[in-house]
PDB file of N, CA and C in Angstrom:
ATOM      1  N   UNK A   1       0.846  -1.169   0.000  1.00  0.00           N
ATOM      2  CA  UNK A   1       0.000   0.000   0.000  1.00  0.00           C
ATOM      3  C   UNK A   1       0.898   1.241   0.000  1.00  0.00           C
ATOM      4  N   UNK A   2       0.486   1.957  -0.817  1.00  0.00           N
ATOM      5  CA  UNK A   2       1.296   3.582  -1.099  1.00  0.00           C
ATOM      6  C   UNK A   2       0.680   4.596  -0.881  1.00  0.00           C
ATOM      7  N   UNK A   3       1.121   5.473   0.001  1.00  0.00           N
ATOM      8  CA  UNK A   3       0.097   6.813  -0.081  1.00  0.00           C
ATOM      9  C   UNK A   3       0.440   7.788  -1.052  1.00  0.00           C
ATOM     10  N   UNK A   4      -0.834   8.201  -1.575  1.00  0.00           N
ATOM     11  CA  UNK A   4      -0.368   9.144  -2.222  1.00  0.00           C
ATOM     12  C   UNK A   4      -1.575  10.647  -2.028  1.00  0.00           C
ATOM     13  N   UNK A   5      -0.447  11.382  -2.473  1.00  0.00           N
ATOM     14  CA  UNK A   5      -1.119  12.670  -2.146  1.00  0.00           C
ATOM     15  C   UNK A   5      -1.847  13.890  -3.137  1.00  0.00           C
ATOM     16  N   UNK A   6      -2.902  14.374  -2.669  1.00  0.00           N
ATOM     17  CA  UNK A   6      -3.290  14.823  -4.361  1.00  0.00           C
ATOM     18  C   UNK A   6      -3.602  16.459  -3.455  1.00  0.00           C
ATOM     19  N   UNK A   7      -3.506  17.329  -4.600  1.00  0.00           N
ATOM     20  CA  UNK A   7      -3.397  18.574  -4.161  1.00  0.00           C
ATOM     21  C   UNK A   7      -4.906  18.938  -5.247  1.00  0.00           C
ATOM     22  N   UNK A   8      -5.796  19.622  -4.677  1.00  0.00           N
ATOM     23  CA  UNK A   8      -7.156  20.276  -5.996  1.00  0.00           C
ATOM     24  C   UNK A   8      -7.621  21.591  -4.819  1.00  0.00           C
ATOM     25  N   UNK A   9      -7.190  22.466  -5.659  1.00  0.00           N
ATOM     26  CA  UNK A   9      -7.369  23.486  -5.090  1.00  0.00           C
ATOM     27  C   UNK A   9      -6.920  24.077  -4.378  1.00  0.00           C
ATOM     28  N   UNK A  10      -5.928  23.720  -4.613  1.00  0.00           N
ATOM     29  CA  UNK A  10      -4.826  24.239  -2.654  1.00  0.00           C
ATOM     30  C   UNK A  10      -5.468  23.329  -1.869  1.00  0.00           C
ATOM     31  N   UNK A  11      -5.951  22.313  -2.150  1.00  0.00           N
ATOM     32  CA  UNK A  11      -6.399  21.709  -1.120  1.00  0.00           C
ATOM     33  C   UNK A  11      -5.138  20.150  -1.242  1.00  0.00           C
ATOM     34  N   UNK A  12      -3.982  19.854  -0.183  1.00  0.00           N
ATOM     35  CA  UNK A  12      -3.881  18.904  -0.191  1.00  0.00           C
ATOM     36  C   UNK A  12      -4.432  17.321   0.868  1.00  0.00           C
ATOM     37  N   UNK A  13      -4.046  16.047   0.308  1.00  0.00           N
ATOM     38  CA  UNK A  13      -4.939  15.507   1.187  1.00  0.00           C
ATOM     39  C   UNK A  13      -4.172  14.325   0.631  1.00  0.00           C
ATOM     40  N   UNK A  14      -3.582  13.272   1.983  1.00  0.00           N
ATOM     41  CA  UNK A  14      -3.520  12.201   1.991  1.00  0.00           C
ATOM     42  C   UNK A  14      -4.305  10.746   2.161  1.00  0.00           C
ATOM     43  N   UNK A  15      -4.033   9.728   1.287  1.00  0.00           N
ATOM     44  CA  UNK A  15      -4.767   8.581   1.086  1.00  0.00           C
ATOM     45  C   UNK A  15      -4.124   7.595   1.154  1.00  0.00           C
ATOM     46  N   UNK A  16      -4.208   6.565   1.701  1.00  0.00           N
ATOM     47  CA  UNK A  16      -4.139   5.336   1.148  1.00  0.00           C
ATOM     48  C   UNK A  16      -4.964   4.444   0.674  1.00  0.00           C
ATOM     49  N   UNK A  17      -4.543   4.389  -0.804  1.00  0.00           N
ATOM     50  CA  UNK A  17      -5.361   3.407  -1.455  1.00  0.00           C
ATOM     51  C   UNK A  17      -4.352   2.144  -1.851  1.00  0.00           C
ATOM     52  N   UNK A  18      -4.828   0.899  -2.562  1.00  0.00           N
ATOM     53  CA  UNK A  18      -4.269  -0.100  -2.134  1.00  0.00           C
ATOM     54  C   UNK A  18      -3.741   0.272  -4.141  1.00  0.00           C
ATOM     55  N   UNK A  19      -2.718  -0.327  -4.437  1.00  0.00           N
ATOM     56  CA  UNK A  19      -1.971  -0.310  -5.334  1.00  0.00           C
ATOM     57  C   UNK A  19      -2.784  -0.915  -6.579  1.00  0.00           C
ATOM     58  N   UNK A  20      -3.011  -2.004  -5.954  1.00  0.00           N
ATOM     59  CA  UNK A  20      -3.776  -2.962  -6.997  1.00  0.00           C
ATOM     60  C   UNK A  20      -5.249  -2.268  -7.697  1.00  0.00           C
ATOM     61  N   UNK A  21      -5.600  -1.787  -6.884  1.00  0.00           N
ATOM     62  CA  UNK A  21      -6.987  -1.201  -7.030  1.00  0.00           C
ATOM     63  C   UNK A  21      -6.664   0.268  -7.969  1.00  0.00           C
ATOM     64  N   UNK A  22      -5.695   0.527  -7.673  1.00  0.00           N
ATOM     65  CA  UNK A  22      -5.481   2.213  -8.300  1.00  0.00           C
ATOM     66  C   UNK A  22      -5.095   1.680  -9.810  1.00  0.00           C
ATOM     67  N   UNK A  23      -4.566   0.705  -9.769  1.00  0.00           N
ATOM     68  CA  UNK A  23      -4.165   0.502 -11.135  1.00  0.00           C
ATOM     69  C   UNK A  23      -5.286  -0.126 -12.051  1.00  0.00           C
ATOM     70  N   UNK A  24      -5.797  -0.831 -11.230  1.00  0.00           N
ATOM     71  CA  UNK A  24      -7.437  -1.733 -12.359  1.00  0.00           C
ATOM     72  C   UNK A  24      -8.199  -0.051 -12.495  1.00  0.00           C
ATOM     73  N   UNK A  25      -8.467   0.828 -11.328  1.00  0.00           N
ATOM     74  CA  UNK A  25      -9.424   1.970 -11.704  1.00  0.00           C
ATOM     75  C   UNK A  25      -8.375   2.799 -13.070  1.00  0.00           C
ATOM     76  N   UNK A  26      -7.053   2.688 -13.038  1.00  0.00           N
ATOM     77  CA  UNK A  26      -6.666   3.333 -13.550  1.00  0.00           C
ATOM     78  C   UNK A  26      -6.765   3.094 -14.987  1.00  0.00           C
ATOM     79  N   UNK A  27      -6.604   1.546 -15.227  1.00  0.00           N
ATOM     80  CA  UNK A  27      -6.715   1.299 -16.611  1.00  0.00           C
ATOM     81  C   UNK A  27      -8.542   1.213 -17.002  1.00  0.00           C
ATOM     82  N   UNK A  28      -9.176   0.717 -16.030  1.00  0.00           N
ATOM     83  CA  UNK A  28     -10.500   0.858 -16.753  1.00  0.00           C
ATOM     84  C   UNK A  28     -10.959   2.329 -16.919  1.00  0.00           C
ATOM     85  N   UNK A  29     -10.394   3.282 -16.295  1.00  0.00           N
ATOM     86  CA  UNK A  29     -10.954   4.775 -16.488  1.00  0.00           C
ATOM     87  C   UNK A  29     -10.086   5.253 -18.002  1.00  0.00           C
ATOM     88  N   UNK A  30      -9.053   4.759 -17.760  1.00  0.00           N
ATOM     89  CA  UNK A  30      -8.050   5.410 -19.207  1.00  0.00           C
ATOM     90  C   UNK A  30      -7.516   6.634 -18.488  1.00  0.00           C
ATOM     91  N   UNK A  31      -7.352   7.349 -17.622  1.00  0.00           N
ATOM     92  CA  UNK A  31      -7.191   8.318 -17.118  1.00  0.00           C
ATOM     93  C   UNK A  31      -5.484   7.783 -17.153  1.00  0.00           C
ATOM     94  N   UNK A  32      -4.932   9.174 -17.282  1.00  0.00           N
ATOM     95  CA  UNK A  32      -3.261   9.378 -17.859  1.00  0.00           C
ATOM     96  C   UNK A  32      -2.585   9.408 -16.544  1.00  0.00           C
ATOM     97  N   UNK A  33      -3.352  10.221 -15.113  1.00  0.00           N
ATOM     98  CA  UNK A  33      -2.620   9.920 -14.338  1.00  0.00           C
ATOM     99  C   UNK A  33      -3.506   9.640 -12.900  1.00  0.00           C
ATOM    100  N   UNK A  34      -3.077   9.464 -11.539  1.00  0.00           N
ATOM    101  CA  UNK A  34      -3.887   8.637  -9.979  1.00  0.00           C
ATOM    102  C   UNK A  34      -4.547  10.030  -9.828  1.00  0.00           C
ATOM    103  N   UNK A  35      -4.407  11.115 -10.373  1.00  0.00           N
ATOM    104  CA  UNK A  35      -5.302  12.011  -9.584  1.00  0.00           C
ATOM    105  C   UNK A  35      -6.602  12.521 -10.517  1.00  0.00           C
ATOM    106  N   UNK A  36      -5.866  12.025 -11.786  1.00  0.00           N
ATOM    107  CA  UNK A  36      -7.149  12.207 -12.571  1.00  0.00           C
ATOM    108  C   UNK A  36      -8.179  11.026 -12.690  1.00  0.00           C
ATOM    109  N   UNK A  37      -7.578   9.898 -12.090  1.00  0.00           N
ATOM    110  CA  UNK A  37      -8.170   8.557 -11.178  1.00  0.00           C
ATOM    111  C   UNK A  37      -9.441   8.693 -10.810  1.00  0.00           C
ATOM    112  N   UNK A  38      -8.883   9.425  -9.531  1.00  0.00           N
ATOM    113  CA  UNK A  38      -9.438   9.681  -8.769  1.00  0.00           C
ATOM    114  C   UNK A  38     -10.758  10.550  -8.598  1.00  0.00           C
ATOM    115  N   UNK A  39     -10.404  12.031  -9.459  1.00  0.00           N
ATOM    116  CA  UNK A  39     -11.318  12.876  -9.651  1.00  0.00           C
ATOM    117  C   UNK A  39     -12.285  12.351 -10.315  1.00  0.00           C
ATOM    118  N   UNK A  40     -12.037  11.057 -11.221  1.00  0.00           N
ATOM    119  CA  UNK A  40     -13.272  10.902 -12.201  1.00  0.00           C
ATOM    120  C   UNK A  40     -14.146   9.926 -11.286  1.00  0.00           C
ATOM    121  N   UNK A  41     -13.382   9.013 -10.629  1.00  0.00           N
ATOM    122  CA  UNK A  41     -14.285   8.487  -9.621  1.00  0.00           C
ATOM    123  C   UNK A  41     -14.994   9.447  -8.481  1.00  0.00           C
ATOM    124  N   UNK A  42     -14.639  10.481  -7.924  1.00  0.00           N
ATOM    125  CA  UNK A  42     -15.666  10.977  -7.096  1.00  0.00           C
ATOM    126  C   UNK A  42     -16.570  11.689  -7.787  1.00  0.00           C
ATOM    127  N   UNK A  43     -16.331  12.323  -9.419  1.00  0.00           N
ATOM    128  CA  UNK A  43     -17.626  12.963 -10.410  1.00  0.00           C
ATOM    129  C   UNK A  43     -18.515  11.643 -10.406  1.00  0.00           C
ATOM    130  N   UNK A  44     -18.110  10.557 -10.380  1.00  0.00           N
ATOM    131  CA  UNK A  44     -18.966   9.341 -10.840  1.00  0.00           C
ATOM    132  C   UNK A  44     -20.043   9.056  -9.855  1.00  0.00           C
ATOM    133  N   UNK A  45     -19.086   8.972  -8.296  1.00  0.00           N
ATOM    134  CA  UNK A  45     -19.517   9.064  -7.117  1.00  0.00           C
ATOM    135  C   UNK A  45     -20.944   9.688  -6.983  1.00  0.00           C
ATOM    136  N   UNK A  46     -20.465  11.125  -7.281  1.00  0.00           N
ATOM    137  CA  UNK A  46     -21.788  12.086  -6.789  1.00  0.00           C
ATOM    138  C   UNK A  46     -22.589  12.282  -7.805  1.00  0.00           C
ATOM    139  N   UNK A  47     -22.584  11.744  -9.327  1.00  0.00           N
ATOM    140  CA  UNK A  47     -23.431  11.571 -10.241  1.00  0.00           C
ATOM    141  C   UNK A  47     -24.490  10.666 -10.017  1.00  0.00           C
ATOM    142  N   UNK A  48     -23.812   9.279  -9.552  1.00  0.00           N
ATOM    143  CA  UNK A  48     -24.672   8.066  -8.915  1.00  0.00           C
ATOM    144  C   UNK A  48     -25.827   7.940  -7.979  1.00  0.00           C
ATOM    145  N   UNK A  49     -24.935   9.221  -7.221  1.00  0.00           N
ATOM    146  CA  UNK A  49     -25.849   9.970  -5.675  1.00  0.00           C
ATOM    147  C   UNK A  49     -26.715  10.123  -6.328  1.00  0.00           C
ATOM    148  N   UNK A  50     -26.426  11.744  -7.265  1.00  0.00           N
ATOM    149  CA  UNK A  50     -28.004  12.422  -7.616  1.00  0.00           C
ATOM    150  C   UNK A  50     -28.884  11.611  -8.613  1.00  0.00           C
ATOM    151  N   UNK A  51     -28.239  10.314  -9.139  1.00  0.00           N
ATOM    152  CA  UNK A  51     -29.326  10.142 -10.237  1.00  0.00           C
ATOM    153  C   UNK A  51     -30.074   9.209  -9.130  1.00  0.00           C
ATOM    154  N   UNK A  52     -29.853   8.087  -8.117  1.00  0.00           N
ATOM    155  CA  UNK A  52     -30.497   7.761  -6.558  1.00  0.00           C
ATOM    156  C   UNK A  52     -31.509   8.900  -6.288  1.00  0.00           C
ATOM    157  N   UNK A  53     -31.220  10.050  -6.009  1.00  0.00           N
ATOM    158  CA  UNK A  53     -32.099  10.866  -5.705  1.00  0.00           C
ATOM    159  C   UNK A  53     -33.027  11.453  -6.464  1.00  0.00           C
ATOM    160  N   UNK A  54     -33.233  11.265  -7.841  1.00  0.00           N
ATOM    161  CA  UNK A  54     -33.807  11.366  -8.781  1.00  0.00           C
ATOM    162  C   UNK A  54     -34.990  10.287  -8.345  1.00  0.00           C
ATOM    163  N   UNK A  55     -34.289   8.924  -8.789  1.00  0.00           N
ATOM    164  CA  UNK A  55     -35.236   7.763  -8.697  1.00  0.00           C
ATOM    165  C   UNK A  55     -35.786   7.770  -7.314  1.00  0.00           C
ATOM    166  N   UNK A  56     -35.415   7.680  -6.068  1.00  0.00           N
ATOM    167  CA  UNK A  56     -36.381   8.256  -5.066  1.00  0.00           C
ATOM    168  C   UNK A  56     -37.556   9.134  -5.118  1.00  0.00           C
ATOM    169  N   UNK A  57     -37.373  10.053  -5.755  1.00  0.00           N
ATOM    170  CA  UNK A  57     -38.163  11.160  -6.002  1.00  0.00           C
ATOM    171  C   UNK A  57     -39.339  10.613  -7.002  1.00  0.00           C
ATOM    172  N   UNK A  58     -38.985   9.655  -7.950  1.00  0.00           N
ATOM    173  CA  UNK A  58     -40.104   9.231  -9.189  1.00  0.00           C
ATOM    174  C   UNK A  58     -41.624   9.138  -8.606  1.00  0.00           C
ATOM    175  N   UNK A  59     -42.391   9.886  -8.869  1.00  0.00           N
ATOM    176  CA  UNK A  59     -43.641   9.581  -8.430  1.00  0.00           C
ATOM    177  C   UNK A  59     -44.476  10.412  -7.330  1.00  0.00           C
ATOM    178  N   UNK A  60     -43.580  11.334  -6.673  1.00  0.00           N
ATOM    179  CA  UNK A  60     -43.739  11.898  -5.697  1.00  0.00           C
ATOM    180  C   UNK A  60     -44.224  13.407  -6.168  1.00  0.00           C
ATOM    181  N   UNK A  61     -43.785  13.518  -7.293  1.00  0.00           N
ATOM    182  CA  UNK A  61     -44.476  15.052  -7.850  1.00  0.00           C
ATOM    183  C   UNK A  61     -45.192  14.918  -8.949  1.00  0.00           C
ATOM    184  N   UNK A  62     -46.248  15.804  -9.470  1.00  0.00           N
ATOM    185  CA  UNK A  62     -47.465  15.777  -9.935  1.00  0.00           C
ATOM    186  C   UNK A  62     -47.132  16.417 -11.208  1.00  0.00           C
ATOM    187  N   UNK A  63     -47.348  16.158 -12.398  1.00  0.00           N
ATOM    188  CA  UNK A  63     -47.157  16.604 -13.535  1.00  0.00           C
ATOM    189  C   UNK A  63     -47.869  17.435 -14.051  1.00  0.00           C
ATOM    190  N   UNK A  64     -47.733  18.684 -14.287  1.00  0.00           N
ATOM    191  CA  UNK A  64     -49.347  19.612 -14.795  1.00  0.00           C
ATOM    192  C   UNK A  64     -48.430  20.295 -15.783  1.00  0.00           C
ATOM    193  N   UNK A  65     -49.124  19.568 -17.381  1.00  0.00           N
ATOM    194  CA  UNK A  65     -49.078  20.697 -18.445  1.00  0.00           C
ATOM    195  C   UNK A  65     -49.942  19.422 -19.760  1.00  0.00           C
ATOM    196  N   UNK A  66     -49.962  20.381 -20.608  1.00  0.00           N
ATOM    197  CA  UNK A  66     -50.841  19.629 -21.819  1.00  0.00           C
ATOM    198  C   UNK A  66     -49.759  18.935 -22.539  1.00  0.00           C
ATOM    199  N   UNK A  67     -49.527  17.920 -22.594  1.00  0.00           N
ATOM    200  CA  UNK A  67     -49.056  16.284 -23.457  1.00  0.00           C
ATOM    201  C   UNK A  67     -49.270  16.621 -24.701  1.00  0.00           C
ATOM    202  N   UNK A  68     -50.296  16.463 -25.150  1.00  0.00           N
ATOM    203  CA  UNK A  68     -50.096  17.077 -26.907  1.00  0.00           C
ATOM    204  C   UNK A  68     -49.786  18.003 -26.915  1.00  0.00           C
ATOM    205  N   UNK A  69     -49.565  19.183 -26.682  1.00  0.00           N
ATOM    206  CA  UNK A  69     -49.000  20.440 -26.803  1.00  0.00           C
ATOM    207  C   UNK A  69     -47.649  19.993 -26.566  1.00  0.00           C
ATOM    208  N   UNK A  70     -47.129  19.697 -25.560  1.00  0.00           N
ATOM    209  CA  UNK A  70     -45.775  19.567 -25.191  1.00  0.00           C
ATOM    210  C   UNK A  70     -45.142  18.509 -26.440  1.00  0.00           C
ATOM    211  N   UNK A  71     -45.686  17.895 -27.458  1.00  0.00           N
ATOM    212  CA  UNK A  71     -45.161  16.820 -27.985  1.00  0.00           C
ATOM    213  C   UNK A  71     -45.655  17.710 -29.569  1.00  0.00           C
ATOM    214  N   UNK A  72     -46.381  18.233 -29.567  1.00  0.00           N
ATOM    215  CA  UNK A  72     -46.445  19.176 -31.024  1.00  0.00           C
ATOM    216  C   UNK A  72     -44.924  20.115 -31.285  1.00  0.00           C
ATOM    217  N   UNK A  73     -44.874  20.257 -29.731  1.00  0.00           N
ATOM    218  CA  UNK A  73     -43.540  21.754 -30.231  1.00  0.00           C
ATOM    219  C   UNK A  73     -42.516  20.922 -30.471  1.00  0.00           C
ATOM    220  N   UNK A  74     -42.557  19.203 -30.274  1.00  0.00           N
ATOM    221  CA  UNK A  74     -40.818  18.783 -30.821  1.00  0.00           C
ATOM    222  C   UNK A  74     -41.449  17.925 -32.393  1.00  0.00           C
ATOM    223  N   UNK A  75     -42.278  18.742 -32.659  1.00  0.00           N
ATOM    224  CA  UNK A  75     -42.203  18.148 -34.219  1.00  0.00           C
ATOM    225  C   UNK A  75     -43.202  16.466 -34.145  1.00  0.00           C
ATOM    226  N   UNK A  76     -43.952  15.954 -32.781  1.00  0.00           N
ATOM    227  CA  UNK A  76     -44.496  14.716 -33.177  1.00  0.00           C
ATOM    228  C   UNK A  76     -46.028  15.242 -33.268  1.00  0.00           C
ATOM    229  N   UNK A  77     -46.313  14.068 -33.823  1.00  0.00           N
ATOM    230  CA  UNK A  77     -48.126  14.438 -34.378  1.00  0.00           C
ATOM    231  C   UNK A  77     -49.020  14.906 -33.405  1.00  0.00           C
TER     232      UNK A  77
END
């Protein structure tokens, strides 16, 4: 195990992540280097979150507008 350290924003911050793992995320992301790794996994992270919170939400709010109207203005019958 190696720590490594990533700086975003003036912000630095130590980790240990396990070697093996940085390298499978690394080649399945394609990402050139561990911090751009990384960053794409926590965008992924909190993408996952909100689309969860999306699907929670399904059903819970009430739809009000006219259907054929709304489907005339993109060009369907």
């Amino acid at each position: 195990m190696i720590s490594y350290t990533l700086e975003y924003r003036g912000m630095r911050t130590n980790i240990d992540i396990d070697d093996a793992l940085m390298a499978e995320a690394q080649r399945a992301s394609g990402s050139a280097t561990k911090k751009q790794t990384v960053e794409q996994a926590l965008r992924l992270m909190i993408r996952l979150r909100r689309q969860g919170d999306v699907r929670q939400a399904f059903g819970k709010h009430r739809w009000r507008g006219n259907l054929a109207k709304s489907r005339k203005g993109r060009g369907a019958g």
